[in-house]
C-alpha atoms as a PDB file:
ATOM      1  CA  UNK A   1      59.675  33.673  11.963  1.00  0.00           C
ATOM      2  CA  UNK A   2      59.254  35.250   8.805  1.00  0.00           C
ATOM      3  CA  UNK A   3      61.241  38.791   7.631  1.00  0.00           C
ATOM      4  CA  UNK A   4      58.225  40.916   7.680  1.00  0.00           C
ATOM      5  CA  UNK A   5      57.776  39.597  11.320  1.00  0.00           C
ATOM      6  CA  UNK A   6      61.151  40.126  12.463  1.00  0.00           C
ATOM      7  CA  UNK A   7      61.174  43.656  10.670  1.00  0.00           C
ATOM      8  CA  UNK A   8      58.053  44.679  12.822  1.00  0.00           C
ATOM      9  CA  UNK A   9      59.928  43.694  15.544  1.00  0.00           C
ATOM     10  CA  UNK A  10      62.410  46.014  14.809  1.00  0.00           C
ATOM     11  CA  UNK A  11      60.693  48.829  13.979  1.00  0.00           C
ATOM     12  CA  UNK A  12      59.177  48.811  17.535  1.00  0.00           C
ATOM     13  CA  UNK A  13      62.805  49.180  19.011  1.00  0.00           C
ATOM     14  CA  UNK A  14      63.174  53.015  16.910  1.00  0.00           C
ATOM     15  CA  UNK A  15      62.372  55.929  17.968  1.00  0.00           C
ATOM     16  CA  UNK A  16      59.657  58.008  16.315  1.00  0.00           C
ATOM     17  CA  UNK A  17      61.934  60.015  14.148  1.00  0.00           C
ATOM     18  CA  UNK A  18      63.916  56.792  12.722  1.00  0.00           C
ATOM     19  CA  UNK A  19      60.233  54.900  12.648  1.00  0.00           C
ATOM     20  CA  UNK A  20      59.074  57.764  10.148  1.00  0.00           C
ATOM     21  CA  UNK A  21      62.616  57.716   7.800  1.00  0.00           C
ATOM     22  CA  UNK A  22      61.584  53.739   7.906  1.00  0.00           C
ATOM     23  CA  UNK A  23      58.171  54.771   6.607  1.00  0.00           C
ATOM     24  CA  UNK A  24      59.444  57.198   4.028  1.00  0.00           C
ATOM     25  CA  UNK A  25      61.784  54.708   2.857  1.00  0.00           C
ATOM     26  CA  UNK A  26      58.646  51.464   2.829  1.00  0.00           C
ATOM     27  CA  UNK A  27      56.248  53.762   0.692  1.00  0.00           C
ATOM     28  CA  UNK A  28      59.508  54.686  -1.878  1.00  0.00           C
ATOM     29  CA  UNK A  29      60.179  50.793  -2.214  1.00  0.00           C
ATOM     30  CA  UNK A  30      56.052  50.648  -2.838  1.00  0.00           C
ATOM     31  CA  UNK A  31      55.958  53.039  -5.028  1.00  0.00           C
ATOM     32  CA  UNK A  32      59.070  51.687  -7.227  1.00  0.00           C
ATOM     33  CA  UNK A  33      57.823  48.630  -7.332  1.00  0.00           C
ATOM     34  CA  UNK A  34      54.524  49.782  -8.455  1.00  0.00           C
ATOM     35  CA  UNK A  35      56.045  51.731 -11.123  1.00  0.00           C
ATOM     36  CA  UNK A  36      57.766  48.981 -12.505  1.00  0.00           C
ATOM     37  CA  UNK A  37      54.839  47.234 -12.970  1.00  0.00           C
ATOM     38  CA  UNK A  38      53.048  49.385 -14.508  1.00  0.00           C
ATOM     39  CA  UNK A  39      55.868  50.277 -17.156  1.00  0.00           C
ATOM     40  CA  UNK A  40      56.097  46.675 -17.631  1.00  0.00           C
ATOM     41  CA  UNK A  41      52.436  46.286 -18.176  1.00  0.00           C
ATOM     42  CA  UNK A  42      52.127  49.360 -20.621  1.00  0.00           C
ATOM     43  CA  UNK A  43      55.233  48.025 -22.775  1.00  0.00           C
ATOM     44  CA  UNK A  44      53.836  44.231 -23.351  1.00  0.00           C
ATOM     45  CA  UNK A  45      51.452  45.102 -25.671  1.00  0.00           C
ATOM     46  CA  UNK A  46      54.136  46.673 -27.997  1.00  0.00           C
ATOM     47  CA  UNK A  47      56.587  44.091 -27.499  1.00  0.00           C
ATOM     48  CA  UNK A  48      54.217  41.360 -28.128  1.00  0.00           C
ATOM     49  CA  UNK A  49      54.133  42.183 -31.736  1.00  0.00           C
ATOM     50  CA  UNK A  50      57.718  40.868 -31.979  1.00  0.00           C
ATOM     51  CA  UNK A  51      57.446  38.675 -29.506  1.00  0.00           C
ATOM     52  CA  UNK A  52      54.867  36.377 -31.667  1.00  0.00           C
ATOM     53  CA  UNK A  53      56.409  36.283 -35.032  1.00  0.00           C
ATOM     54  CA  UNK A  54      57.373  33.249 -35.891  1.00  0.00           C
ATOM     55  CA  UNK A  55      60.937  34.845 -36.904  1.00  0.00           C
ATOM     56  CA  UNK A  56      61.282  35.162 -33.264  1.00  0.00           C
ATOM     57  CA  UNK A  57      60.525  31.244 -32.192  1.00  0.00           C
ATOM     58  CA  UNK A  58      63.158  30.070 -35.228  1.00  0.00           C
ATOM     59  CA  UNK A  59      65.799  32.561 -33.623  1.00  0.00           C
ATOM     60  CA  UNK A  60      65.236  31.284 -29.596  1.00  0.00           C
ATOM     61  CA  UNK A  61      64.513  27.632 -30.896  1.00  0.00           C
ATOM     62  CA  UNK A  62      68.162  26.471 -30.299  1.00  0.00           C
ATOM     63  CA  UNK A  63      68.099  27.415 -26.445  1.00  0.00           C
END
């Protein structure tokens, strides 16, 4: 049985009010995740210009 299974599972045993905290709580770990991403995404491009100097391969060559 996988987690998200055995999560909905769980969720069926709460009450209404504890179901809805569990909701507030899913849609903040959504949302974090989402903004991670995204300031992840919107760095790269800025990054990448170090990233793919040729100084950089030299320096992480030995690892």
């Amino acid at each position: 049985m996988s987690e998200k299974e055995k999560l909905k599972i769980e969720i069926d045993k709460l009450s209404e009010r504890k179901a809805a905290e569990v909701l507030d709580y899913v849609r903040f770990l959504i949302e974090r995740e989402s903004e991670v991403m995204s300031s992840t995404l919107v760095s790269e491009p800025s990054l990448a210009k170090d990233w793919l100097k040729s100084e950089e391969d030299e320096a992480w060559a030995h690892l």
